[in-house]
PDB file of N, CA and C in Angstrom:
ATOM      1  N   UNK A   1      64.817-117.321  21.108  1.00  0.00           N
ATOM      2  CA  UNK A   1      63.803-117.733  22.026  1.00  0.00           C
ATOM      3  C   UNK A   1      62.492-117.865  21.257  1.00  0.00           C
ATOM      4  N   UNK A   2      61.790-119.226  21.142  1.00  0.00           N
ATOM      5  CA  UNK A   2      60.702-118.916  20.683  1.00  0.00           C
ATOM      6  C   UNK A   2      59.340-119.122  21.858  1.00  0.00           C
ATOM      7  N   UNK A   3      58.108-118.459  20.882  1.00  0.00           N
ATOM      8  CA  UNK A   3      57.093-118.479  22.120  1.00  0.00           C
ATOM      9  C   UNK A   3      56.006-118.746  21.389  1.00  0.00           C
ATOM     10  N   UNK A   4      55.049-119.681  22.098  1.00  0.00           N
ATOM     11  CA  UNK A   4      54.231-120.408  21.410  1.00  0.00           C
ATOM     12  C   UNK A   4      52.919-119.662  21.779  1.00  0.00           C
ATOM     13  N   UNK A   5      52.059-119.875  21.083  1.00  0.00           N
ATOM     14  CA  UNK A   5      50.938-119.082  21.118  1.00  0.00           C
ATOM     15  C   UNK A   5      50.054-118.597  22.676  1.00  0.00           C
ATOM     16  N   UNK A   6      50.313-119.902  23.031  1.00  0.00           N
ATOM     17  CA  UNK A   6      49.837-119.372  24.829  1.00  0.00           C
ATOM     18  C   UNK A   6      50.202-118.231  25.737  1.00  0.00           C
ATOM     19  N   UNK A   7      51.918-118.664  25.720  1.00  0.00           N
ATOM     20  CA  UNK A   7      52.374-117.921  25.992  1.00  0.00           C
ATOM     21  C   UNK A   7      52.383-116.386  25.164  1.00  0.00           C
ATOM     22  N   UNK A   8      52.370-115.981  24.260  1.00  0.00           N
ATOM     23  CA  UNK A   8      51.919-114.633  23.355  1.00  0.00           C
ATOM     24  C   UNK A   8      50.748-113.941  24.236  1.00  0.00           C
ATOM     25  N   UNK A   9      49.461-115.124  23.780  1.00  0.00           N
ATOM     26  CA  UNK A   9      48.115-114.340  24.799  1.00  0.00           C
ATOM     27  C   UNK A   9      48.105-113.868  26.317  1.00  0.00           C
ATOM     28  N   UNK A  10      49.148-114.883  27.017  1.00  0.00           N
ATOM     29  CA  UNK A  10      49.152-114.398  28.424  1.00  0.00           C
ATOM     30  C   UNK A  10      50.075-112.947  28.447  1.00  0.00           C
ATOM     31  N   UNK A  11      51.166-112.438  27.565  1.00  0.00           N
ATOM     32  CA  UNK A  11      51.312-111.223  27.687  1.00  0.00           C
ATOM     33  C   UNK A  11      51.166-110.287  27.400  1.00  0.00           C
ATOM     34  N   UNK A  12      49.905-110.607  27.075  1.00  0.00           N
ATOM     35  CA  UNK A  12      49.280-109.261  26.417  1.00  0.00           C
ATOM     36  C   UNK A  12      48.809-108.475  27.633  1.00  0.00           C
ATOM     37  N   UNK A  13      48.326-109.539  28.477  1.00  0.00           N
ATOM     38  CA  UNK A  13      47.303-108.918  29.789  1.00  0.00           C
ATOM     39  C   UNK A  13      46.045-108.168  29.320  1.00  0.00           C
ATOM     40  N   UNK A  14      45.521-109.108  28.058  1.00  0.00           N
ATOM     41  CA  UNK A  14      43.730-108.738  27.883  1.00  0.00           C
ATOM     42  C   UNK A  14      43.203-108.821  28.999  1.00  0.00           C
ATOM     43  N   UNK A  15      43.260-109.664  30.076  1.00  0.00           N
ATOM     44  CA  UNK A  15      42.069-109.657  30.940  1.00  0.00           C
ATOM     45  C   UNK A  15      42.424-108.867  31.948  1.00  0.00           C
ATOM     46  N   UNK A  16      43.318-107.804  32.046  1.00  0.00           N
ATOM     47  CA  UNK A  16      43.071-106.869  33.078  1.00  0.00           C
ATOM     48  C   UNK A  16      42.090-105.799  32.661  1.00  0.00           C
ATOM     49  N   UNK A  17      41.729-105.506  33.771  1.00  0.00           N
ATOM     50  CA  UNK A  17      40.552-103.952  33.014  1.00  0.00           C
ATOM     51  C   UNK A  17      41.719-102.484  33.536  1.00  0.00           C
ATOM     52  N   UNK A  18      41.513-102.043  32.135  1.00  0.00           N
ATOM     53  CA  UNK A  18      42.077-100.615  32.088  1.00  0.00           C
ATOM     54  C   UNK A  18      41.654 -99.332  33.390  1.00  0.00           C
ATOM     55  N   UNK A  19      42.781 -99.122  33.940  1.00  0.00           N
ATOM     56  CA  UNK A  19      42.089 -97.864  35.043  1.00  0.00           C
ATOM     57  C   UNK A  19      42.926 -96.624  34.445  1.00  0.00           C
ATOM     58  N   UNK A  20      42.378 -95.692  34.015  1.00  0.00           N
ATOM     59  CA  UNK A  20      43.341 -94.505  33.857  1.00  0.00           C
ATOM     60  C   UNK A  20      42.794 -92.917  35.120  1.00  0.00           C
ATOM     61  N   UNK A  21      43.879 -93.224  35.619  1.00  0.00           N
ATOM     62  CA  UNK A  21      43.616 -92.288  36.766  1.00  0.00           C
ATOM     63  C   UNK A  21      44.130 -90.442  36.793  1.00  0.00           C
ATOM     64  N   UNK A  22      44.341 -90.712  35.393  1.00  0.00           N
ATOM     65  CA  UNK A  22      44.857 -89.541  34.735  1.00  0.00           C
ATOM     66  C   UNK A  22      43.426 -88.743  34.324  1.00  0.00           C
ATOM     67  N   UNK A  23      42.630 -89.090  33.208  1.00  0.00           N
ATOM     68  CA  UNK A  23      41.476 -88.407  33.465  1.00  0.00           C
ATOM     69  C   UNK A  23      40.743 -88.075  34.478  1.00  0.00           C
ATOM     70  N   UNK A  24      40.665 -88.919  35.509  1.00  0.00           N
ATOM     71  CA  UNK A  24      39.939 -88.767  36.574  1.00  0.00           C
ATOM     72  C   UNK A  24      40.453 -87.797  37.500  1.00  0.00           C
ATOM     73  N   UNK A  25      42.062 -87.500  37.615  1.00  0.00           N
ATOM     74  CA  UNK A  25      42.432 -86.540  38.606  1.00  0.00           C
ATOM     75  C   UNK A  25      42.411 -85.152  37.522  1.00  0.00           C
ATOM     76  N   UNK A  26      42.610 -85.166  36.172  1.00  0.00           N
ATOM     77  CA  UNK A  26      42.200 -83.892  35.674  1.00  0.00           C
ATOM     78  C   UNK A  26      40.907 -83.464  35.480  1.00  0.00           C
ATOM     79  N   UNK A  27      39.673 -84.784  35.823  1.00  0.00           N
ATOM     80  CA  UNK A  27      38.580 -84.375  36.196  1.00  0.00           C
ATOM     81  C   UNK A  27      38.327 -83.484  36.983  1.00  0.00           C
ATOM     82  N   UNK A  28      39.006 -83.635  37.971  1.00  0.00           N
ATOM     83  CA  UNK A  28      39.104 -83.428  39.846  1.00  0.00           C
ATOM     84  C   UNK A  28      39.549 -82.097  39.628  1.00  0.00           C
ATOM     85  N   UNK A  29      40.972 -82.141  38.824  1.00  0.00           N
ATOM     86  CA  UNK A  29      41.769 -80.521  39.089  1.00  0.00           C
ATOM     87  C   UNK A  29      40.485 -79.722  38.407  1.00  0.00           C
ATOM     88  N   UNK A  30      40.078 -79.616  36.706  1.00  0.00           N
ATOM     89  CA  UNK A  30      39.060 -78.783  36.502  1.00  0.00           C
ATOM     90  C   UNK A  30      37.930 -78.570  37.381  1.00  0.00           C
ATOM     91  N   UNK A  31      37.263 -79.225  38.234  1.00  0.00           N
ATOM     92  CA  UNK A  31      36.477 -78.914  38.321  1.00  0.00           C
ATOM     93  C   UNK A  31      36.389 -78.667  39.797  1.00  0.00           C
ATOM     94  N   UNK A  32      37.694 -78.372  40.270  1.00  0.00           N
ATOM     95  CA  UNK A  32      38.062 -77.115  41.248  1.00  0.00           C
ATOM     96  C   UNK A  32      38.315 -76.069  41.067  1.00  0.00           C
ATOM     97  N   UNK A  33      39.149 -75.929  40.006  1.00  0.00           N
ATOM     98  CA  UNK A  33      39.374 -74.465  39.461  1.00  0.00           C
ATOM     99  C   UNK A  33      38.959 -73.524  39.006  1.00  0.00           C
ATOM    100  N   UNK A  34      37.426 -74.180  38.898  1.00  0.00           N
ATOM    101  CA  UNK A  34      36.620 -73.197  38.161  1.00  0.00           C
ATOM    102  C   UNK A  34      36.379 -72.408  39.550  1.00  0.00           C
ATOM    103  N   UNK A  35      36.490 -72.758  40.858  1.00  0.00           N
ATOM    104  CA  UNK A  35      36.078 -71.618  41.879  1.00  0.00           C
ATOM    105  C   UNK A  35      37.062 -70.416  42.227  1.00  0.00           C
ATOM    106  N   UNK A  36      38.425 -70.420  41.083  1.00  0.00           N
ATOM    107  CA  UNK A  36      39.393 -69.512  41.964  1.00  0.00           C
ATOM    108  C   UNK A  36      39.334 -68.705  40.081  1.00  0.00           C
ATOM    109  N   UNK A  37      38.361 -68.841  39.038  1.00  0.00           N
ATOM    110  CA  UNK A  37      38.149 -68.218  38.248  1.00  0.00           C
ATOM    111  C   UNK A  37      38.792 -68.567  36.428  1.00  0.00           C
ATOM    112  N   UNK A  38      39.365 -70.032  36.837  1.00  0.00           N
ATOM    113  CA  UNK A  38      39.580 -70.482  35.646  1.00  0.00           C
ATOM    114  C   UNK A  38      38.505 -71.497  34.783  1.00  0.00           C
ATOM    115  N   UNK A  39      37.934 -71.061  33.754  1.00  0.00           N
ATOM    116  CA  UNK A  39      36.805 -71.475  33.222  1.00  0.00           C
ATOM    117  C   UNK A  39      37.593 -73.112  32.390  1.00  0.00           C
ATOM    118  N   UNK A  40      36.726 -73.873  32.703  1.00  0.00           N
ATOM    119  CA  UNK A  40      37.084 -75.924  32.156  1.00  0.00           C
ATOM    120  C   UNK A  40      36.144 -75.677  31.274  1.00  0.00           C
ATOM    121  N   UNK A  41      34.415 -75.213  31.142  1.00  0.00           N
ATOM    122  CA  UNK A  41      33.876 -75.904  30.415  1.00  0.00           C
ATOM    123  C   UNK A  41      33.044 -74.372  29.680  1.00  0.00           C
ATOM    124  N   UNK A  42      32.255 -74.851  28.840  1.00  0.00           N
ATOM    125  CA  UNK A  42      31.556 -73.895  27.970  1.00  0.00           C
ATOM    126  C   UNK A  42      30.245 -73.732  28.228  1.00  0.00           C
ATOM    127  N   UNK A  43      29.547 -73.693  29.613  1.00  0.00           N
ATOM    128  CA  UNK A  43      28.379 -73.444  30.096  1.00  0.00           C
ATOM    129  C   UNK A  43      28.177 -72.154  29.680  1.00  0.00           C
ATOM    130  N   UNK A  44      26.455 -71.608  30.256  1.00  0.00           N
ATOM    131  CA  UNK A  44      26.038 -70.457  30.090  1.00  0.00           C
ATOM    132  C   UNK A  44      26.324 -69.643  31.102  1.00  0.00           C
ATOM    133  N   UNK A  45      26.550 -69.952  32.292  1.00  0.00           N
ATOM    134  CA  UNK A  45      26.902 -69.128  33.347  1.00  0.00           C
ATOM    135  C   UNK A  45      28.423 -68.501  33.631  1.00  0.00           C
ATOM    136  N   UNK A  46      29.262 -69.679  32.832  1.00  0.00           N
ATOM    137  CA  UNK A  46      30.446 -68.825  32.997  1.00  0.00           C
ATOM    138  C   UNK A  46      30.134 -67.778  31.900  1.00  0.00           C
ATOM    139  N   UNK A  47      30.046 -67.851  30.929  1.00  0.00           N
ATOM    140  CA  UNK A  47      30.459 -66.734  29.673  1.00  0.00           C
ATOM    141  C   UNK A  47      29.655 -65.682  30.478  1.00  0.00           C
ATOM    142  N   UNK A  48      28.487 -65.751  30.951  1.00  0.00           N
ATOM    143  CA  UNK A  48      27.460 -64.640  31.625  1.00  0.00           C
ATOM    144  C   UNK A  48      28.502 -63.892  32.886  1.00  0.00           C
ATOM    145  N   UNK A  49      29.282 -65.126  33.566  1.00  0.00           N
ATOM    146  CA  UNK A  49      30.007 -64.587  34.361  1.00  0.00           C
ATOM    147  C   UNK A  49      31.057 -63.672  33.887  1.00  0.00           C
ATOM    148  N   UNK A  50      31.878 -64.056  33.077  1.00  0.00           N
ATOM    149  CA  UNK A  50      32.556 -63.608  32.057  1.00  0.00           C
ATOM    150  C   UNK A  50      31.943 -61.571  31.617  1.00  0.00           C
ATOM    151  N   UNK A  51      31.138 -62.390  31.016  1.00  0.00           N
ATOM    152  CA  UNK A  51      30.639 -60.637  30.226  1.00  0.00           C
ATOM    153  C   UNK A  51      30.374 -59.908  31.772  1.00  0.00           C
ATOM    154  N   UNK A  52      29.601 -59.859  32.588  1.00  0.00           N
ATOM    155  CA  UNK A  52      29.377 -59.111  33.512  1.00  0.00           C
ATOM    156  C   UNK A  52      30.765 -59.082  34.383  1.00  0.00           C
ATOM    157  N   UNK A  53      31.836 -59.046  34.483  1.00  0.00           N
ATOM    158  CA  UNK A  53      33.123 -58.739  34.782  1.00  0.00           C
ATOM    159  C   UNK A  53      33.569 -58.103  33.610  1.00  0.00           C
ATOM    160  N   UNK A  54      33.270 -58.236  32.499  1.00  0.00           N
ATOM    161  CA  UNK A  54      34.099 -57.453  31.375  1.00  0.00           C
ATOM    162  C   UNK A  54      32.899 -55.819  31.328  1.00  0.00           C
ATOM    163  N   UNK A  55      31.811 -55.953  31.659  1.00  0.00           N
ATOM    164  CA  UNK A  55      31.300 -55.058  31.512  1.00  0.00           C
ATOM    165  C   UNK A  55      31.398 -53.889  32.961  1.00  0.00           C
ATOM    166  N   UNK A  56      32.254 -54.387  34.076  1.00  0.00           N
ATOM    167  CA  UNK A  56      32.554 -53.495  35.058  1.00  0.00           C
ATOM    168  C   UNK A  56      33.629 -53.393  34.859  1.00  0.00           C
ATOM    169  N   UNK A  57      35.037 -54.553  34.321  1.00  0.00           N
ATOM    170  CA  UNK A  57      35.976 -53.127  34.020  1.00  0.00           C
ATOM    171  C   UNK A  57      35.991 -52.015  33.064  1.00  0.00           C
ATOM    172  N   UNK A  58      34.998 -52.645  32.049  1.00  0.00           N
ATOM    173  CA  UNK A  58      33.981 -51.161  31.045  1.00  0.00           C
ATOM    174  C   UNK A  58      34.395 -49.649  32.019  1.00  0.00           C
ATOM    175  N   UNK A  59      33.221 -50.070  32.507  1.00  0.00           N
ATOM    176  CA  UNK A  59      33.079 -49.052  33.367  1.00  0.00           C
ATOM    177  C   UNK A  59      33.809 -48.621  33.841  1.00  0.00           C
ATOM    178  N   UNK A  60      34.888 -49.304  35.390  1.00  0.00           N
ATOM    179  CA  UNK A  60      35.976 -48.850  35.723  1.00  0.00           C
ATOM    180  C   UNK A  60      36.585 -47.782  34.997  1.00  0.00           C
ATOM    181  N   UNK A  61      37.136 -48.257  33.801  1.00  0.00           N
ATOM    182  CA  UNK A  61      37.753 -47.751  32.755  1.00  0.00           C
ATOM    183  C   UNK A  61      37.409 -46.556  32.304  1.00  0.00           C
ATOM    184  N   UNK A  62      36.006 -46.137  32.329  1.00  0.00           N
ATOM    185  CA  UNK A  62      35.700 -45.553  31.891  1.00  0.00           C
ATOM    186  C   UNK A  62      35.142 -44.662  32.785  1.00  0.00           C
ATOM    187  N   UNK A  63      35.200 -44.394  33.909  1.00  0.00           N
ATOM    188  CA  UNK A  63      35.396 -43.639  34.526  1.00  0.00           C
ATOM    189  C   UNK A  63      36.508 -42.808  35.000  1.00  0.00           C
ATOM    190  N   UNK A  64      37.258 -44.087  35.191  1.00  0.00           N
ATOM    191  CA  UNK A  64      38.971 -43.708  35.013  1.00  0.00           C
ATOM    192  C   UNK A  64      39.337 -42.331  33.942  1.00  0.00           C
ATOM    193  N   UNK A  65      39.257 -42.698  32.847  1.00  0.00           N
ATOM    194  CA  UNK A  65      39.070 -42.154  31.670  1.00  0.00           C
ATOM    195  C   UNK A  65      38.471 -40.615  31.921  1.00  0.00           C
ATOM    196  N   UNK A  66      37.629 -40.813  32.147  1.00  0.00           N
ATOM    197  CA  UNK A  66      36.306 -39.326  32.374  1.00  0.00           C
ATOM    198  C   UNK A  66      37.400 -38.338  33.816  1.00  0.00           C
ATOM    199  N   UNK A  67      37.577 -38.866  34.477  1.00  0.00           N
ATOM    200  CA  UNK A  67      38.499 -37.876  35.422  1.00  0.00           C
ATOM    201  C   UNK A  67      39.491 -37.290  34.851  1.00  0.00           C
ATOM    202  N   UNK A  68      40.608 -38.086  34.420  1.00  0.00           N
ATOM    203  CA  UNK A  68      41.701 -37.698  33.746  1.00  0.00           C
ATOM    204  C   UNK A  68      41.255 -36.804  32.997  1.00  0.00           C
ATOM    205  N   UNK A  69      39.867 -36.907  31.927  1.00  0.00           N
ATOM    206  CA  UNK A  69      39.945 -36.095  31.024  1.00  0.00           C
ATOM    207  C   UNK A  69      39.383 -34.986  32.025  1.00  0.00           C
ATOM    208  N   UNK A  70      38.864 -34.671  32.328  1.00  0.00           N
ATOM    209  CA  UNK A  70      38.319 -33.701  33.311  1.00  0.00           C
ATOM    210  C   UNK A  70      39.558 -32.872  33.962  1.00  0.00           C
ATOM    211  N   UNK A  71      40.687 -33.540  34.679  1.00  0.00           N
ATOM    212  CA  UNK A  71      41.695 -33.150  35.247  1.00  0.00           C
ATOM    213  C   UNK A  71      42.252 -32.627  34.272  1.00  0.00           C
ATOM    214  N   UNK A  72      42.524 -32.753  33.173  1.00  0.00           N
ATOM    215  CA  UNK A  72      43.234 -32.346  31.944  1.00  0.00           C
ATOM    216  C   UNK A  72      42.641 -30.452  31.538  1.00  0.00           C
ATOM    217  N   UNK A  73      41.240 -31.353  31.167  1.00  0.00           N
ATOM    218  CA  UNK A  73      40.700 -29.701  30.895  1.00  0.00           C
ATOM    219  C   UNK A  73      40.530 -29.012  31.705  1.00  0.00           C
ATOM    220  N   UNK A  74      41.002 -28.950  33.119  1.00  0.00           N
ATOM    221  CA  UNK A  74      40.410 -28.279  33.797  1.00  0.00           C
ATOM    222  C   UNK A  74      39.494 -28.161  34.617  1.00  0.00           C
ATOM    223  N   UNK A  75      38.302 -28.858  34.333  1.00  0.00           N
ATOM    224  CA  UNK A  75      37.026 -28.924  34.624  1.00  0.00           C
ATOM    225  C   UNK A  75      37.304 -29.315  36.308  1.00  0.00           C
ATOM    226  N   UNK A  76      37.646 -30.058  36.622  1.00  0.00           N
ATOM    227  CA  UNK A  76      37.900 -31.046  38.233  1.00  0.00           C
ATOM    228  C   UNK A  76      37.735 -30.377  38.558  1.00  0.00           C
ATOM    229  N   UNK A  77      37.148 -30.600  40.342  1.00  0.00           N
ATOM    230  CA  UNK A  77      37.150 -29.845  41.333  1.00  0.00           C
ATOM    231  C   UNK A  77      37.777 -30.437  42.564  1.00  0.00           C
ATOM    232  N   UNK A  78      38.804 -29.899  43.339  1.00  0.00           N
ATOM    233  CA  UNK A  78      39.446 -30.730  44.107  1.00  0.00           C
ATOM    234  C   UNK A  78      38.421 -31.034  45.331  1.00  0.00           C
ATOM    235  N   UNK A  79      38.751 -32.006  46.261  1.00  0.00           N
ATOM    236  CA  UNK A  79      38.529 -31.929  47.891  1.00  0.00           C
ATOM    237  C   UNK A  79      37.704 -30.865  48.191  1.00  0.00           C
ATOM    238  N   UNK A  80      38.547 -29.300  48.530  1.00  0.00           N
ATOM    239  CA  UNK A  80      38.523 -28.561  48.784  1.00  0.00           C
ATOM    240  C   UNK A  80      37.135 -27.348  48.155  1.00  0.00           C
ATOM    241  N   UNK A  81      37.224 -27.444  47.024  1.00  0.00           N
ATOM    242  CA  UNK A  81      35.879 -27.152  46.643  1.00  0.00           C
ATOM    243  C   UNK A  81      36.823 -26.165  45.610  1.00  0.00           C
ATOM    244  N   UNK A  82      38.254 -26.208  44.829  1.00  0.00           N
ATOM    245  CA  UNK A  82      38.536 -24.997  44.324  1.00  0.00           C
ATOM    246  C   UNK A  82      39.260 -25.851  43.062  1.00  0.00           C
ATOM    247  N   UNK A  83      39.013 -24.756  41.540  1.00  0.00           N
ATOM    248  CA  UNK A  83      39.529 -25.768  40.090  1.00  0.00           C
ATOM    249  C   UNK A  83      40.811 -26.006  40.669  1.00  0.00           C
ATOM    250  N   UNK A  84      41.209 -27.041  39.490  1.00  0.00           N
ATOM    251  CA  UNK A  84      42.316 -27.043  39.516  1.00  0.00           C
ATOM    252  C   UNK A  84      43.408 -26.453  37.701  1.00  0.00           C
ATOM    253  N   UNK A  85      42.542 -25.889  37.891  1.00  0.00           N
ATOM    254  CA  UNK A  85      43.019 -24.458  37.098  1.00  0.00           C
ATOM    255  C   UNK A  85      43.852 -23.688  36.962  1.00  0.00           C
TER     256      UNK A  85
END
């Protein structure tokens, strides 16, 4: 089969304009997800968001931590007002 130059250019389909609807709906998905806590982009407010959640399970933790050790040595005081000794 041969094909002569006309025919070549018409199947290329240069003159359609490109739509890619693929970026645009992973536009869409990121930049919903950032409300249920999955970070898309590298702003200042997430990382801020970020550290101030890492710096209360700090804490958590570390309170956590401080009882146990307390319960361990002794030190605790129950409910009741008596060691647990």
């Amino acid at each position: 089969m041969l094909l002569n130059r006309e025919t070549s250019t018409d199947l290329t389909l240069l003159k359609e304009t490109f739509h890619d609807d693929f970026i645009l709906t992973m536009s869409n998905v990121f930049s919903w997800v950032r409300w249920i806590g999955i970070v898309g982009s590298s702003r200042i407010t997430w990382k801020l968001y970020a550290l101030t959640l890492f710096c209360l399970l700090l804490a958590i933790e570390g309170q956590a931590s401080k009882k146990v050790m307390r319960a361990l040595t002794g030190v605790a005081v129950d409910i009741s007002g008596h060691s647990t000794s």
